[in-house]
Protein backbone atom coordinates (compact mmCIF):
# COMPACT_ATOMS: atom_id res chain seq x y z
CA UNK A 1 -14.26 -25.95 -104.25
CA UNK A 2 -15.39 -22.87 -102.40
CA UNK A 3 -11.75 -22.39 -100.95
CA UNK A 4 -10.51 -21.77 -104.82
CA UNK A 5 -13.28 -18.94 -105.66
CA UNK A 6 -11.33 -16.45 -103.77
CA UNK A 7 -7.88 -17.15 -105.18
CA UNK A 8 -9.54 -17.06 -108.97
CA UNK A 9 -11.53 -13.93 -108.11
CA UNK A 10 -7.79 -12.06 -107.25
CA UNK A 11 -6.50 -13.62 -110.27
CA UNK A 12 -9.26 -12.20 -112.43
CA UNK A 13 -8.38 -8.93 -110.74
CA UNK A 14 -4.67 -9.19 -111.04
CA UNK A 15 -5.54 -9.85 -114.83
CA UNK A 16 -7.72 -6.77 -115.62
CA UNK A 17 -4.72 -4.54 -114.04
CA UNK A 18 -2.62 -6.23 -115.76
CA UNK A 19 -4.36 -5.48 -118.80
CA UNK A 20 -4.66 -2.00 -117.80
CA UNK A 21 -1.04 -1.34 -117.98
CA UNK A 22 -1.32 -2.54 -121.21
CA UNK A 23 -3.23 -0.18 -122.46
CA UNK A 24 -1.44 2.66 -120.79
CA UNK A 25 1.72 1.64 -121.94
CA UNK A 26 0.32 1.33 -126.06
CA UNK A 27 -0.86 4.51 -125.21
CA UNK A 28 2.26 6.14 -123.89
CA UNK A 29 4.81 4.80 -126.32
CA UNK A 30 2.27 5.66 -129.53
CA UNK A 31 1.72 9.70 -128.07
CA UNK A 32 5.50 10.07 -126.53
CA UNK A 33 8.44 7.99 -125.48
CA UNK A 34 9.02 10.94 -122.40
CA UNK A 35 5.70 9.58 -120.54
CA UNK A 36 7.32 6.16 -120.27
CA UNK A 37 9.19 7.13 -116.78
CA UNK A 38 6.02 8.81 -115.71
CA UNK A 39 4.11 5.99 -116.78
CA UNK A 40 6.51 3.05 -114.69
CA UNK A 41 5.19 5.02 -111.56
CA UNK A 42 1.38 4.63 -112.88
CA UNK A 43 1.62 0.74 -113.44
CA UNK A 44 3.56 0.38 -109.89
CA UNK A 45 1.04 2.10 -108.07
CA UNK A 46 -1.58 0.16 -109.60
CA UNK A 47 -0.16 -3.34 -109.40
CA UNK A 48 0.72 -2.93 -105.56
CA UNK A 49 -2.50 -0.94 -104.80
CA UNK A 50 -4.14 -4.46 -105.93
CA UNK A 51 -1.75 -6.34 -103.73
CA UNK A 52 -2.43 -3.99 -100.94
CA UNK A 53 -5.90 -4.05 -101.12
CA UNK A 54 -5.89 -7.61 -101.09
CA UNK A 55 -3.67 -7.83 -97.74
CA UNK A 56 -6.22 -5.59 -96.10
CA UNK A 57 -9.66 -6.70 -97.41
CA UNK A 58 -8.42 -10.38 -97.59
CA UNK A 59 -9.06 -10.91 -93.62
CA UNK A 60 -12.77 -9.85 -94.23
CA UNK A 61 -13.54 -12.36 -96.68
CA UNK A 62 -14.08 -16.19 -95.99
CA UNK A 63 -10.53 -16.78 -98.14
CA UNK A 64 -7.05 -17.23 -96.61
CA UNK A 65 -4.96 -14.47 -97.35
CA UNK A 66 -2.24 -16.42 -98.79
CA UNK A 67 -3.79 -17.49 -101.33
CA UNK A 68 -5.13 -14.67 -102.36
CA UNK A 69 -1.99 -13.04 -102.86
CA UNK A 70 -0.49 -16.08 -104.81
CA UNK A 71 -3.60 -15.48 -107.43
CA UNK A 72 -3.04 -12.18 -107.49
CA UNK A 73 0.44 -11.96 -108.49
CA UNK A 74 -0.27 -15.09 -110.59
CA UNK A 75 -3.04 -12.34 -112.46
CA UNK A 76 -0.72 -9.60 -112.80
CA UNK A 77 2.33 -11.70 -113.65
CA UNK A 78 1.09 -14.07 -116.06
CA UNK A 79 -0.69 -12.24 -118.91
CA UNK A 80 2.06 -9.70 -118.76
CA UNK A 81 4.03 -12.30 -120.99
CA UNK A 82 1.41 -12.20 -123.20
CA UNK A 83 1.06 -8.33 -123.23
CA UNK A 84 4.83 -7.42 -123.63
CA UNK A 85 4.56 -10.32 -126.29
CA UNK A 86 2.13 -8.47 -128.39
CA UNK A 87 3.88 -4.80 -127.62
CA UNK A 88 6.93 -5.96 -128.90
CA UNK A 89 5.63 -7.63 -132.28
CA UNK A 90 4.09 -4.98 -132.70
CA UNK A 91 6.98 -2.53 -132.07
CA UNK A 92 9.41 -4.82 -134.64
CA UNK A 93 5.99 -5.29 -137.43
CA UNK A 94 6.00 -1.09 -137.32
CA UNK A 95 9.76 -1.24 -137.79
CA UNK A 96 10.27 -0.11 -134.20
CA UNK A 97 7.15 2.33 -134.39
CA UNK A 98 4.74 1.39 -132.04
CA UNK A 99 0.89 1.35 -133.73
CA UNK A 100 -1.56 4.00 -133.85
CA UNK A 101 -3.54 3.01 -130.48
CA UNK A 102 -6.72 4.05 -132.21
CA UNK A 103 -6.73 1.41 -134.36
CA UNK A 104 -6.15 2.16 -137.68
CA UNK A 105 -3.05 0.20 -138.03
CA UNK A 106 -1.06 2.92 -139.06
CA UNK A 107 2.39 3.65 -137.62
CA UNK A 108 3.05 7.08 -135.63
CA UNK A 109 5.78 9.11 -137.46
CA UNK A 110 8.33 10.74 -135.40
CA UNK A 111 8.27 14.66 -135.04
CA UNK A 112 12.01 15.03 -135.25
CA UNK A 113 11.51 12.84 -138.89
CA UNK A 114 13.43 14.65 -142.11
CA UNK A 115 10.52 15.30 -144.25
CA UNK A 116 12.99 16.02 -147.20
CA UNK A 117 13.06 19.71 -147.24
CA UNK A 118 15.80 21.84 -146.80
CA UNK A 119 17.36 23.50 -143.97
């Protein structure tokens, strides 16, 4: 039993980075569609700073590495389904308008939008 704490512990971690892309990207496409390059750079460096800082703090812990890089990238993988689930229902719900990340459930209106007056 005590062999499986380690694995779940770098799953719980690979989940809470996981959902910390999330939240960058809803942030990023609601404010600007530009900061989505910047942002792939972001999420990279902070998925394979986890994995990283599992291969090298792994060895200090009563865990075998392996393992704790399978639940890892189990973490980060797996509730990324779930995340990119709900971005894109929300995405097609807003009519391809991602929502307000403040929550108010309103849609973001482009800049570039015809407002109807004349030019």
């Amino acid at each position: 039993m005590e062999a499986v704490i380690g694995p779940l512990l770098a799953a719980a971690a690979g989940c809470a980075v996981a959902a910390v892309n999330y939240r960058l990207t809803r942030r990023a496409m609601a404010e600007s569609g530009g900061m989505i390059g910047a942002l792939s750079v972001v999420r990279m460096l902070l998925s394979v700073g986890l994995l990283a800082g599992i291969w090298f703090l792994a060895p200090h812990t009563p865990w075998d590495r392996t393992w704790m890089l399978v639940g890892a990238a189990a973490g980060l993988t797996l509730p990324m389904f779930f995340f990119t689930a709900l971005l894109v229902r929300q995405a097609d719900a807003s009519g391809g308008k991602p929502h307000d990340p403040a929550g108010s459930g309103e849609t973001i209106q482009d800049p570039e939008q015809d407002q109807g007056g004349d030019r």
